[in-house]
PDB file of N, CA and C in Angstrom:
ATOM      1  N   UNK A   1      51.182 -91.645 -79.569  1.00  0.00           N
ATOM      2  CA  UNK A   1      50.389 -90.522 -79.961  1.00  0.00           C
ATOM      3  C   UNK A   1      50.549 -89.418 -78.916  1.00  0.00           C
ATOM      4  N   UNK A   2      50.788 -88.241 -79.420  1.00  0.00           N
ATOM      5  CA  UNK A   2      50.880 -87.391 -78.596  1.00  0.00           C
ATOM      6  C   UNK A   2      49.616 -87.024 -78.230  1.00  0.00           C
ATOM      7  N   UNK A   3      49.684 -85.815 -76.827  1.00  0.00           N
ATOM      8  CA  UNK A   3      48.941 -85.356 -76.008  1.00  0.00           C
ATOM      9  C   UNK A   3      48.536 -84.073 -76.658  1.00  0.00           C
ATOM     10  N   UNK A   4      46.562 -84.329 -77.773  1.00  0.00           N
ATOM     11  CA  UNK A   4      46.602 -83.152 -77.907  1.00  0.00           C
ATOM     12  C   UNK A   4      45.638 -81.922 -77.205  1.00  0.00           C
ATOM     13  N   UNK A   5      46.416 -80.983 -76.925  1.00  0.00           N
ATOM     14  CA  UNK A   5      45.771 -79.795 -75.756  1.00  0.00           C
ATOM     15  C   UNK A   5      44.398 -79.576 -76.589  1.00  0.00           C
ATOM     16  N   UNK A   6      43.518 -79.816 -77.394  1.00  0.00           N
ATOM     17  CA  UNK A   6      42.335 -79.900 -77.829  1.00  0.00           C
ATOM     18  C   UNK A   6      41.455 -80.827 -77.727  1.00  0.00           C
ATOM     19  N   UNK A   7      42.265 -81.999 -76.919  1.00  0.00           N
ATOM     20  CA  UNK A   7      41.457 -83.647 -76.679  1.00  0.00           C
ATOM     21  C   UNK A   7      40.977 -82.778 -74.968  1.00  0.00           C
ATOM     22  N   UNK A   8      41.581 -82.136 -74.383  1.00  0.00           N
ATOM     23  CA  UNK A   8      41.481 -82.067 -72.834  1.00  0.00           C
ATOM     24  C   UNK A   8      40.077 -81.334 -72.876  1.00  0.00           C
ATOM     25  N   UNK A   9      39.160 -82.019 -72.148  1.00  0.00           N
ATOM     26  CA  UNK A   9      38.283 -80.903 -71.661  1.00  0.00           C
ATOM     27  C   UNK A   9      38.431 -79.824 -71.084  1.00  0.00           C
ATOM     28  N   UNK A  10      37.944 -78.442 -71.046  1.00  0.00           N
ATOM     29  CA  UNK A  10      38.464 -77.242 -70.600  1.00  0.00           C
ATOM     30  C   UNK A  10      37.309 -76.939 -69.386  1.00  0.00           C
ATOM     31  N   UNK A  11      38.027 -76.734 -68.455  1.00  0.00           N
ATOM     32  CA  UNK A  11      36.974 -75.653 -67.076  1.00  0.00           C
ATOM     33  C   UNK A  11      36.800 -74.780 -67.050  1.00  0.00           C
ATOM     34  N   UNK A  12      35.122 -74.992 -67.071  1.00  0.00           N
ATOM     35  CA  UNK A  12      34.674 -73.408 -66.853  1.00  0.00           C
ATOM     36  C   UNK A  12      35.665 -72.386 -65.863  1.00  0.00           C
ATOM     37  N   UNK A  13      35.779 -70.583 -66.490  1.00  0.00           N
ATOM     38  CA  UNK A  13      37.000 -70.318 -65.618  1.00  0.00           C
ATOM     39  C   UNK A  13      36.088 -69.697 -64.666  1.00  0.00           C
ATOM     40  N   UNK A  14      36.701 -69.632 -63.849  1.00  0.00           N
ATOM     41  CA  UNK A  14      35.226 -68.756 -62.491  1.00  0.00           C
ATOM     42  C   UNK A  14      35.661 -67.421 -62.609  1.00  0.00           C
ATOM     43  N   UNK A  15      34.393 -66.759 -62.300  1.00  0.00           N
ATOM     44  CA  UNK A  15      33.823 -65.605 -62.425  1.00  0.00           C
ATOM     45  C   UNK A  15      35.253 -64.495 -61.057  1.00  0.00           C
ATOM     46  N   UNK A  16      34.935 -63.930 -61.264  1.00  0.00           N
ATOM     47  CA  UNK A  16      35.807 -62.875 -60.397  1.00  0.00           C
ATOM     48  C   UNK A  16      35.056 -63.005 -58.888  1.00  0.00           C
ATOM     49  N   UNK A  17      34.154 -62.770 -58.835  1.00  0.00           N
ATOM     50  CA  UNK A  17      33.081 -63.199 -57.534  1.00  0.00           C
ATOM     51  C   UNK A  17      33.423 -64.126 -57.340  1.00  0.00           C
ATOM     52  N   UNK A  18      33.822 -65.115 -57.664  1.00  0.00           N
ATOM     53  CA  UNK A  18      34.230 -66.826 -57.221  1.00  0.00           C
ATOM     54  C   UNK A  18      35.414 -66.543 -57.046  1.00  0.00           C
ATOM     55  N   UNK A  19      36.687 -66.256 -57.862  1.00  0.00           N
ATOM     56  CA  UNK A  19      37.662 -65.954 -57.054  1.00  0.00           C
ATOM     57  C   UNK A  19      38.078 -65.464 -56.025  1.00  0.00           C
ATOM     58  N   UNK A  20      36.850 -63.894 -55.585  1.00  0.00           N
ATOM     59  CA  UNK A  20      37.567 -63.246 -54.572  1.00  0.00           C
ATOM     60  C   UNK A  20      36.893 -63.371 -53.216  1.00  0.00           C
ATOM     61  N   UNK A  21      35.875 -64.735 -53.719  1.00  0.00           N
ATOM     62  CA  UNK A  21      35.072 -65.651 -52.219  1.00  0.00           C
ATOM     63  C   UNK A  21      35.749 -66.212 -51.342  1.00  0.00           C
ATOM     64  N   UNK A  22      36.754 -67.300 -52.534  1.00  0.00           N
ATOM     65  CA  UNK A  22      37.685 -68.110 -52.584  1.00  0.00           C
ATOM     66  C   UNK A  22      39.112 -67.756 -51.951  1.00  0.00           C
ATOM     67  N   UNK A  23      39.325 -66.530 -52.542  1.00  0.00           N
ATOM     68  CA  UNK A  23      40.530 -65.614 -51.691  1.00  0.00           C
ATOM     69  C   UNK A  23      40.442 -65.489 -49.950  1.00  0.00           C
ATOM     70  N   UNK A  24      39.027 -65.081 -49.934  1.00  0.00           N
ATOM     71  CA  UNK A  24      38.254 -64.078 -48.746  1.00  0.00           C
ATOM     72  C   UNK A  24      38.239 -65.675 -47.897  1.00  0.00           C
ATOM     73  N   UNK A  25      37.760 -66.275 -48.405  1.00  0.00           N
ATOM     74  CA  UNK A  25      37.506 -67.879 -47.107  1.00  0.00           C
ATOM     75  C   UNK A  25      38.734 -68.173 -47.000  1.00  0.00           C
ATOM     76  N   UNK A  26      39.988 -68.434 -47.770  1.00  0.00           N
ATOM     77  CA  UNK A  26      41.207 -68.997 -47.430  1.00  0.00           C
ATOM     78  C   UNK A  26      41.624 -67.766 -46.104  1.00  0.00           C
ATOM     79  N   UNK A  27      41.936 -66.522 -46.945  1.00  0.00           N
ATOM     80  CA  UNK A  27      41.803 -65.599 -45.691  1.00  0.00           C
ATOM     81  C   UNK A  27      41.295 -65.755 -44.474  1.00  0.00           C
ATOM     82  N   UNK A  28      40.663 -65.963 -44.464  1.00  0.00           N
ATOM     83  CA  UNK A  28      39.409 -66.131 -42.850  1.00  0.00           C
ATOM     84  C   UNK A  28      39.941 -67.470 -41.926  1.00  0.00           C
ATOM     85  N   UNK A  29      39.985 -68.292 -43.312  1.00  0.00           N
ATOM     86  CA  UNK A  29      40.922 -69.888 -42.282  1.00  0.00           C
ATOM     87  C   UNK A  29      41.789 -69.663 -41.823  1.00  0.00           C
ATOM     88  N   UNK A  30      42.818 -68.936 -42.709  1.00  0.00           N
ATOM     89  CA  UNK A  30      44.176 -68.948 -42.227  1.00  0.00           C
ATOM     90  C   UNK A  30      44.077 -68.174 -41.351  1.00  0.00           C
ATOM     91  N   UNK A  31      43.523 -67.018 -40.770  1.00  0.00           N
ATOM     92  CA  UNK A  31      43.227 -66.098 -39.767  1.00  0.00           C
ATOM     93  C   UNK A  31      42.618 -66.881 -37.959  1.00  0.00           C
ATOM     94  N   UNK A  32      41.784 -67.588 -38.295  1.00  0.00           N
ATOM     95  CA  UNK A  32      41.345 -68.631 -37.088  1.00  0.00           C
ATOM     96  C   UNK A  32      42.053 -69.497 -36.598  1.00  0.00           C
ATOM     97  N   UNK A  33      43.070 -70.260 -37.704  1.00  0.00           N
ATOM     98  CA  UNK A  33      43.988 -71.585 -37.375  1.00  0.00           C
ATOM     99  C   UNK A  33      45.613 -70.887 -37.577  1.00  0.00           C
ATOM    100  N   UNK A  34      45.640 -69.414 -37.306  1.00  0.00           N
ATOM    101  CA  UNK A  34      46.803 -68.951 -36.980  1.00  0.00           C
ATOM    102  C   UNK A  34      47.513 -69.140 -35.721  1.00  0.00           C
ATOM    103  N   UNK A  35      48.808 -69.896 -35.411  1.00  0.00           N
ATOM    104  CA  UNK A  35      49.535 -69.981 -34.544  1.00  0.00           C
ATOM    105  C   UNK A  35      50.124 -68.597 -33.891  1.00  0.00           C
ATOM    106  N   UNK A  36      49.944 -68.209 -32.707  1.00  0.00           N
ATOM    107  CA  UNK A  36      50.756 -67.372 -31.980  1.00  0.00           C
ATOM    108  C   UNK A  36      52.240 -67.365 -32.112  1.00  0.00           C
ATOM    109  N   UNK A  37      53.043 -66.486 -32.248  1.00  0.00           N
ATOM    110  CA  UNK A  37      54.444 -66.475 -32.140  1.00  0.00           C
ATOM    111  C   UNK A  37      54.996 -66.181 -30.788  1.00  0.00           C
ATOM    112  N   UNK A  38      56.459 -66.315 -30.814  1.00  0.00           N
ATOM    113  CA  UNK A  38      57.302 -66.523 -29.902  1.00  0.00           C
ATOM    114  C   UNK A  38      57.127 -65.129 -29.162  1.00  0.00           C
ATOM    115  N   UNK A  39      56.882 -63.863 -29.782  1.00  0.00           N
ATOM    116  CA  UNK A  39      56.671 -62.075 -28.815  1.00  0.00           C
ATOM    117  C   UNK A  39      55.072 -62.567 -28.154  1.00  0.00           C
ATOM    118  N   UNK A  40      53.921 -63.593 -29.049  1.00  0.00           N
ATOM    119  CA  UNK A  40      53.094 -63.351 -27.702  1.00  0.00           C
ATOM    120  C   UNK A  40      52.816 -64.503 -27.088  1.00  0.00           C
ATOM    121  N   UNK A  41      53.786 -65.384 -27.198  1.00  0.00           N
ATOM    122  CA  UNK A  41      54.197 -66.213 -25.776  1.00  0.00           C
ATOM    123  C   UNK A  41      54.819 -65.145 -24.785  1.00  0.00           C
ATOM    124  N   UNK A  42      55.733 -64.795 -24.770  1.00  0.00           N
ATOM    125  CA  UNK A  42      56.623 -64.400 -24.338  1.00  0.00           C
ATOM    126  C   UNK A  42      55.624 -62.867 -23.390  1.00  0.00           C
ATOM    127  N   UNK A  43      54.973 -62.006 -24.237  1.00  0.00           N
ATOM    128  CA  UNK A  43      53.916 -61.495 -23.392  1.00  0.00           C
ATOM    129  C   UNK A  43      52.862 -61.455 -22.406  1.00  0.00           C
ATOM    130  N   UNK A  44      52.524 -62.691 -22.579  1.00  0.00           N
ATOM    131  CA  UNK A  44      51.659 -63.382 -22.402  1.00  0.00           C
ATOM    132  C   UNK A  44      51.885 -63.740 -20.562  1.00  0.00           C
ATOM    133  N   UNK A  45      53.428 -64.700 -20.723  1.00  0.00           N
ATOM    134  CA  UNK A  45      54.140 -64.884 -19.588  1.00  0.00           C
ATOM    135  C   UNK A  45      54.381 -63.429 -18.979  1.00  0.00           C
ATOM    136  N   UNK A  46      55.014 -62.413 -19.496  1.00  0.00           N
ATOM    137  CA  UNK A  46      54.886 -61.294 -18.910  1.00  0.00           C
ATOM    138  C   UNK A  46      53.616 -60.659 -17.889  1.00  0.00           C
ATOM    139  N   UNK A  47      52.401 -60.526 -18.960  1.00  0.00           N
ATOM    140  CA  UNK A  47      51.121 -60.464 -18.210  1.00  0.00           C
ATOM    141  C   UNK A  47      50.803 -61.201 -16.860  1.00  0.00           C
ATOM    142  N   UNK A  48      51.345 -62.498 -16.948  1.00  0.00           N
ATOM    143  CA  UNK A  48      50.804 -63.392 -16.003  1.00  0.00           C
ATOM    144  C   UNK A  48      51.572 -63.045 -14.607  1.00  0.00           C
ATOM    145  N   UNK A  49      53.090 -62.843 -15.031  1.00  0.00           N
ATOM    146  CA  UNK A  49      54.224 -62.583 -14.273  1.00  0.00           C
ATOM    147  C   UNK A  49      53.922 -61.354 -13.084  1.00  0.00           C
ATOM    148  N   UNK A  50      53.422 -60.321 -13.709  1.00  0.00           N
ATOM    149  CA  UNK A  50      53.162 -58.914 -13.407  1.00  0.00           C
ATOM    150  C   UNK A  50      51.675 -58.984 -12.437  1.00  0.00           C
ATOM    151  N   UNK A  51      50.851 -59.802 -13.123  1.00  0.00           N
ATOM    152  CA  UNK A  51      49.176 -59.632 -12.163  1.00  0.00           C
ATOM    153  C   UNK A  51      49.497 -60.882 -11.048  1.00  0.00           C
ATOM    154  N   UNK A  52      51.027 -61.626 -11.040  1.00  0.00           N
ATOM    155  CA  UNK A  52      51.216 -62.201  -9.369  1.00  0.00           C
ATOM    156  C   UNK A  52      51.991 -61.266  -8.867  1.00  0.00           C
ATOM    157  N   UNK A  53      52.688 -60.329  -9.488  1.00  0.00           N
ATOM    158  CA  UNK A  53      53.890 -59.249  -8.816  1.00  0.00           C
ATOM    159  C   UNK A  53      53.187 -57.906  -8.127  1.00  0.00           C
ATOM    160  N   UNK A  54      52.782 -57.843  -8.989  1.00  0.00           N
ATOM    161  CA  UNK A  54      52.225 -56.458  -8.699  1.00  0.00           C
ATOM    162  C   UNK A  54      50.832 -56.603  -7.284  1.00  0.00           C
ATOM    163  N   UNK A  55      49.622 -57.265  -7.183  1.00  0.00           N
ATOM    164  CA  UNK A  55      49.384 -57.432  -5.833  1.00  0.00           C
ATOM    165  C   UNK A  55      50.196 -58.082  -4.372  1.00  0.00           C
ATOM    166  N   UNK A  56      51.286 -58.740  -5.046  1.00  0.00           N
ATOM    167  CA  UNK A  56      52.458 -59.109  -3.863  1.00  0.00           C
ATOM    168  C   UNK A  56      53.087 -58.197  -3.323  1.00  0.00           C
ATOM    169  N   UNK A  57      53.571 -57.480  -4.260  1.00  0.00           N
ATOM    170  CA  UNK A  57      54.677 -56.202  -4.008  1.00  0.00           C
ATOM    171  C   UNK A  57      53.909 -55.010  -3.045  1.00  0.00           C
ATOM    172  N   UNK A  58      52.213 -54.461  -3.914  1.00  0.00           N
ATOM    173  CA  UNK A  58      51.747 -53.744  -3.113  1.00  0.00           C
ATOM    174  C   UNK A  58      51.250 -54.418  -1.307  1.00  0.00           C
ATOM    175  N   UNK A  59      51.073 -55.620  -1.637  1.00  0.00           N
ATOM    176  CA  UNK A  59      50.690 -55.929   0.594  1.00  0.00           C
ATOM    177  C   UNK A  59      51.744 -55.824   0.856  1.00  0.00           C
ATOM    178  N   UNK A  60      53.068 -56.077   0.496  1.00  0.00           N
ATOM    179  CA  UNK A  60      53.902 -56.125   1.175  1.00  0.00           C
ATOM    180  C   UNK A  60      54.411 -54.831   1.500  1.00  0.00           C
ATOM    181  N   UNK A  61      54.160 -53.913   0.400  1.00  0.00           N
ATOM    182  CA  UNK A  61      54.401 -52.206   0.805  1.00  0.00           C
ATOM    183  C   UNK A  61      53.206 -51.703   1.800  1.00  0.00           C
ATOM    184  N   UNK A  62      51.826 -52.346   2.001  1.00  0.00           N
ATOM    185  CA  UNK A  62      51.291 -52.003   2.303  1.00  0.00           C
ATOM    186  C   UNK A  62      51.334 -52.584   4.049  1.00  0.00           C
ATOM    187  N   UNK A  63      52.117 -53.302   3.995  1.00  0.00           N
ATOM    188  CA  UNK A  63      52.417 -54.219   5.462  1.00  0.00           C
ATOM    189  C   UNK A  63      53.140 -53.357   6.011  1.00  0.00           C
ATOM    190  N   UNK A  64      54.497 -53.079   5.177  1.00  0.00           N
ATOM    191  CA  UNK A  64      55.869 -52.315   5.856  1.00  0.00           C
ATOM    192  C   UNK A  64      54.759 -51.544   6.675  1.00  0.00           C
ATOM    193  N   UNK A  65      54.123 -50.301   6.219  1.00  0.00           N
ATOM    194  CA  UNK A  65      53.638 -48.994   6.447  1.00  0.00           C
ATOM    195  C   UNK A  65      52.513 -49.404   7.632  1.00  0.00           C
ATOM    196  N   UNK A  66      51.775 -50.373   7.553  1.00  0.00           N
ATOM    197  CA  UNK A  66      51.077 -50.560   8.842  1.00  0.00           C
ATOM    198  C   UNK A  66      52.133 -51.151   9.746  1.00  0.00           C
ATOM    199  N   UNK A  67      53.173 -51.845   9.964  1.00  0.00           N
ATOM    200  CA  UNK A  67      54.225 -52.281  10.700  1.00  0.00           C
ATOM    201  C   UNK A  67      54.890 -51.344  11.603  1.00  0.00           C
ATOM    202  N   UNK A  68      55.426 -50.075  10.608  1.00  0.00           N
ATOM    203  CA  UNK A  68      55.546 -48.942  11.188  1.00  0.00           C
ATOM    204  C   UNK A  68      54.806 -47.665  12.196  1.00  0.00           C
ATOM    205  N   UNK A  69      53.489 -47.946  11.532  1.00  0.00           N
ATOM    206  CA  UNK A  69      52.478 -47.386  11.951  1.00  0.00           C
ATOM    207  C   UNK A  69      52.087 -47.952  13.660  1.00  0.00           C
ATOM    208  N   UNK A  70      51.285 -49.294  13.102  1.00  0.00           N
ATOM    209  CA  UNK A  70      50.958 -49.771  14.479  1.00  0.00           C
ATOM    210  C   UNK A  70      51.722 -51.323  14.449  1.00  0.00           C
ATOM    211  N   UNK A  71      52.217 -50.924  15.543  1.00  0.00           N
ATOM    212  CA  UNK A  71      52.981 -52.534  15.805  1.00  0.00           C
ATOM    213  C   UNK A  71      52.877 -52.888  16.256  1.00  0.00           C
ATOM    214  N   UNK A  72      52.655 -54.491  16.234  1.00  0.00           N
ATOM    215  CA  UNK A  72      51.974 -55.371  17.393  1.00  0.00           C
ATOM    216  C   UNK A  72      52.753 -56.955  17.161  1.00  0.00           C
ATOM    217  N   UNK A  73      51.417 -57.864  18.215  1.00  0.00           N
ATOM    218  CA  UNK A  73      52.445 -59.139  18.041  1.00  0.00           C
ATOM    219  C   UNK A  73      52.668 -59.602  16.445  1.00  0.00           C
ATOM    220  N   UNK A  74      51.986 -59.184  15.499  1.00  0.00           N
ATOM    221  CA  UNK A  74      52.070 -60.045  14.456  1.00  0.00           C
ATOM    222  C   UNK A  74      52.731 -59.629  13.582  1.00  0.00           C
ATOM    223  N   UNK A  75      53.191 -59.635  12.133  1.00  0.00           N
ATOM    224  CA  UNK A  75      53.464 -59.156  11.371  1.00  0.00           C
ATOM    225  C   UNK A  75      52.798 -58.868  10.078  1.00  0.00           C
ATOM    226  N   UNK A  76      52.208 -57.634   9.938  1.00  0.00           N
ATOM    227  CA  UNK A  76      51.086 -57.067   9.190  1.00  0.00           C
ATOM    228  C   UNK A  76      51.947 -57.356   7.403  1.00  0.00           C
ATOM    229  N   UNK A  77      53.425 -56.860   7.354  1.00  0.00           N
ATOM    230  CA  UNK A  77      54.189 -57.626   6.450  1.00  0.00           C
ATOM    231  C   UNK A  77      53.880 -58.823   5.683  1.00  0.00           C
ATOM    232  N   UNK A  78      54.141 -59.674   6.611  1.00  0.00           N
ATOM    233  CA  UNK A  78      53.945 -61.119   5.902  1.00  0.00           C
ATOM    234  C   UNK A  78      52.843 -61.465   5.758  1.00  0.00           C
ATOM    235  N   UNK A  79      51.624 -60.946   6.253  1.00  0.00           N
ATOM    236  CA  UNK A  79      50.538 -61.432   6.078  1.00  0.00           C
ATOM    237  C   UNK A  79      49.539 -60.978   4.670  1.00  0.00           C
ATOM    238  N   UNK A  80      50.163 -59.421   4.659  1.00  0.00           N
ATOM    239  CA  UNK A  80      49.539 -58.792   3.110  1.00  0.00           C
ATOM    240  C   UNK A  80      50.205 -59.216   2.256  1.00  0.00           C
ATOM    241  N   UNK A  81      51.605 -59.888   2.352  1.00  0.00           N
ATOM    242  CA  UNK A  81      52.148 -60.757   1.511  1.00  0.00           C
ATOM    243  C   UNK A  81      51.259 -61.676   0.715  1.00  0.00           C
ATOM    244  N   UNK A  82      51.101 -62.469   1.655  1.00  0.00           N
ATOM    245  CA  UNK A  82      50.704 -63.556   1.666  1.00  0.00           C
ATOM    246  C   UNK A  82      49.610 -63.777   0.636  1.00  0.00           C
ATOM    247  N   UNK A  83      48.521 -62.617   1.158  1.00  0.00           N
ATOM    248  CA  UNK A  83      47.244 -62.514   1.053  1.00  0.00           C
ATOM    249  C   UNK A  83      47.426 -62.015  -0.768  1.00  0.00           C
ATOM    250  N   UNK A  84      48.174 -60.787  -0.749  1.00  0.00           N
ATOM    251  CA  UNK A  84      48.699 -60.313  -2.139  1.00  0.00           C
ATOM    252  C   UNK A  84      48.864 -61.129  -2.966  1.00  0.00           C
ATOM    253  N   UNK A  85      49.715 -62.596  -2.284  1.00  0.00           N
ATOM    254  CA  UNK A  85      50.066 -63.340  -3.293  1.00  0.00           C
ATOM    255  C   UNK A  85      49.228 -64.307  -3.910  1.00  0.00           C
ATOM    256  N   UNK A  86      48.465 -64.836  -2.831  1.00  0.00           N
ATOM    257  CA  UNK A  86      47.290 -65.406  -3.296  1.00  0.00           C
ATOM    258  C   UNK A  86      46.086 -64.836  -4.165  1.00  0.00           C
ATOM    259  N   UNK A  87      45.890 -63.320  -3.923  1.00  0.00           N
ATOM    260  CA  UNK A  87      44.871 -62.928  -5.134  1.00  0.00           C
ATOM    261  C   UNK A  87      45.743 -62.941  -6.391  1.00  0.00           C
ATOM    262  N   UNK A  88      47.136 -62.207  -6.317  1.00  0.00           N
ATOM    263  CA  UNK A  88      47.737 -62.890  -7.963  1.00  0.00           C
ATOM    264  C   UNK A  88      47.520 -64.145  -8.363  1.00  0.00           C
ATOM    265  N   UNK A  89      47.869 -65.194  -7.724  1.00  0.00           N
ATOM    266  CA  UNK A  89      47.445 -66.301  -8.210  1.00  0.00           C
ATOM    267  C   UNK A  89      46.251 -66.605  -8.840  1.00  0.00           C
ATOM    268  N   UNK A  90      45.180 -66.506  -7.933  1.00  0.00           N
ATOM    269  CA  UNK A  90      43.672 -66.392  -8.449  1.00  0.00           C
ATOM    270  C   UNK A  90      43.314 -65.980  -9.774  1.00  0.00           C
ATOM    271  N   UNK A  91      44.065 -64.604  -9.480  1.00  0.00           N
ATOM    272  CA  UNK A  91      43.833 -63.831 -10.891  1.00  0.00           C
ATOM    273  C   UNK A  91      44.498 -64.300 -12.145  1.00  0.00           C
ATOM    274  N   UNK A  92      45.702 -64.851 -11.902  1.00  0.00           N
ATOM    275  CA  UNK A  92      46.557 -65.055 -13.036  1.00  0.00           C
ATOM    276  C   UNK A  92      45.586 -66.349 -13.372  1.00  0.00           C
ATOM    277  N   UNK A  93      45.219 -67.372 -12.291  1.00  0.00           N
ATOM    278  CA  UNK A  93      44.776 -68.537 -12.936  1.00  0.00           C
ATOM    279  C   UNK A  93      43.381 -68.082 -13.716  1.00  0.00           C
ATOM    280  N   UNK A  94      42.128 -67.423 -12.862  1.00  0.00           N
ATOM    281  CA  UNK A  94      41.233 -67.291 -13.576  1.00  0.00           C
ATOM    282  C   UNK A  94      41.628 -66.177 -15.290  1.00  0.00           C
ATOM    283  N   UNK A  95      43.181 -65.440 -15.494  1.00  0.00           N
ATOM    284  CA  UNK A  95      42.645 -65.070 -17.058  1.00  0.00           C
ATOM    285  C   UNK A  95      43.445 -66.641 -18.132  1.00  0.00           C
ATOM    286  N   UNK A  96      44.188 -67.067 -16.949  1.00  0.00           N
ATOM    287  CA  UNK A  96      44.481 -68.247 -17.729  1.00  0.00           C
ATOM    288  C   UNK A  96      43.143 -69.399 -18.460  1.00  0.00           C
ATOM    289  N   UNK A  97      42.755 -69.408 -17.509  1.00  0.00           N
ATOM    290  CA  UNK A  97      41.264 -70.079 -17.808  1.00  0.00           C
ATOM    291  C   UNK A  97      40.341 -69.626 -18.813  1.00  0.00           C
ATOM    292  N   UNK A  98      40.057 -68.272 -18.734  1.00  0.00           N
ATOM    293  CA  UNK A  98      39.506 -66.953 -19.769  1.00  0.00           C
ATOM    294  C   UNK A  98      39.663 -67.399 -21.163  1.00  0.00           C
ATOM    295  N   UNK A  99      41.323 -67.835 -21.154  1.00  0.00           N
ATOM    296  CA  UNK A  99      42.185 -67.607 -22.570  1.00  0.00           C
ATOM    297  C   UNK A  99      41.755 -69.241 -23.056  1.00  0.00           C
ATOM    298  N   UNK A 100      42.300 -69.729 -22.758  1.00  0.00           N
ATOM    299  CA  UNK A 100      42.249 -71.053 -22.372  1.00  0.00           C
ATOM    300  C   UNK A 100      41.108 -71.514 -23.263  1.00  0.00           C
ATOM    301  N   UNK A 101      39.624 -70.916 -22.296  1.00  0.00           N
ATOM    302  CA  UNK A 101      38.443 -71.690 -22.718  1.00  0.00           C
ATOM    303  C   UNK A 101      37.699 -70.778 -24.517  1.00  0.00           C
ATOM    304  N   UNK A 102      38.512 -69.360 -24.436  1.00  0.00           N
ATOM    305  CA  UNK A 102      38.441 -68.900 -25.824  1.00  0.00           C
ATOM    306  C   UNK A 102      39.177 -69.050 -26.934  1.00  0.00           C
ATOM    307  N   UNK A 103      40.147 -69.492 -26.882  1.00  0.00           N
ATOM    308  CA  UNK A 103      41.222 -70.667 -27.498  1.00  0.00           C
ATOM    309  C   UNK A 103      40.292 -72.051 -27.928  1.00  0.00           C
ATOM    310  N   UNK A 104      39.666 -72.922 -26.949  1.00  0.00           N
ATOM    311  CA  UNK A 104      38.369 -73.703 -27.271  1.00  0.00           C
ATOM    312  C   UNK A 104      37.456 -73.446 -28.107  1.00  0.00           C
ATOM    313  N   UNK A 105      37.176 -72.428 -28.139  1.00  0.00           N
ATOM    314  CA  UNK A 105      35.499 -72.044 -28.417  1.00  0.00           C
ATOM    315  C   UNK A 105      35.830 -71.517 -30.269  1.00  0.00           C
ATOM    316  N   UNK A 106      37.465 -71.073 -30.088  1.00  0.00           N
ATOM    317  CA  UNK A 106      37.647 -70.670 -31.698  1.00  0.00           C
ATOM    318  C   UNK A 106      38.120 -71.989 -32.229  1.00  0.00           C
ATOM    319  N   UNK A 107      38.642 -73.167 -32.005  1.00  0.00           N
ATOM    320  CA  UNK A 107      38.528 -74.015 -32.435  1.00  0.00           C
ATOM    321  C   UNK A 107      37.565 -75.102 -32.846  1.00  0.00           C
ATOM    322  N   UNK A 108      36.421 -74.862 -31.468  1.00  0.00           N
ATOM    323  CA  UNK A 108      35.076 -75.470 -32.217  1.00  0.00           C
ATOM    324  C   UNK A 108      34.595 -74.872 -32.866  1.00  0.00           C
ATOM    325  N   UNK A 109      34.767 -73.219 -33.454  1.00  0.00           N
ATOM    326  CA  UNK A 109      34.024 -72.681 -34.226  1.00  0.00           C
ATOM    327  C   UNK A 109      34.876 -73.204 -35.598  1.00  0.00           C
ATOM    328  N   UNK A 110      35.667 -73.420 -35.657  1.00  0.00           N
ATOM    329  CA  UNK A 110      36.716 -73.401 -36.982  1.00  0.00           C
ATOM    330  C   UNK A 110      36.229 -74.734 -37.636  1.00  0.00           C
ATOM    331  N   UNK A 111      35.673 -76.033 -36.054  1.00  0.00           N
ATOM    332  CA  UNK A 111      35.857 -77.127 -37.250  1.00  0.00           C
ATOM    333  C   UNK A 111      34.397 -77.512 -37.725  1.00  0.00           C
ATOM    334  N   UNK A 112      33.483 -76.595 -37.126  1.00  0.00           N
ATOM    335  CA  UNK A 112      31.970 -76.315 -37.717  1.00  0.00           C
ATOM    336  C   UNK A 112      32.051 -76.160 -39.027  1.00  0.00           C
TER     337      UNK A 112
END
């Protein structure tokens, strides 16, 4: 016996408001549980790259010029280096952390 399309119960069809809820929430998921691409990896590392470069580069410009200035036993150079390099670090780690723990916080919101 064939299959007749009048034996099948039919579903209610939803309203346009139900469709474009339905649209709007898939939207919103796919928006939260969106993967980053390869340009903001790749930025990302840039950012991080630049906030250890950029306070290194300036003690160390800022060393030359006291070196020149006043010179003594030590080397004012290596030491704003140093110092430069360690607040990049700091910094790079604490927005790593930033990202990190808001990366968290949208995933516990997602699986609420």
């Amino acid at each position: 016996m064939a299959d007749d399309p009048q034996d099948k119960p039919s579903r209610p069809q939803p309203t346009l408001g139900e469709e474009v809820g339905a649209k709007a929430t898939r939207k919103l998921k796919a928006r939260r549980n969106a993967t980053h691409g390869v340009w903001y990896g790749l930025g990302m590392m840039g950012l991080i790259g630049w906030s250890v470069a950029t306070p290194t580069v300036l003690g160390a410009a800022l060393g030359l010029w006291l070196d020149k200035r006043y010179p003594g036993p030590h080397s004012w150079t290596l030491t704003l280096l140093i110092i430069g390099l360690i607040i990049g670090c700091l910094t790079a780690w604490r927005w790593v952390a930033d990202e990190d723990r808001q990366m968290r916080d949208e995933r516990e919101d997602g699986d609420a």
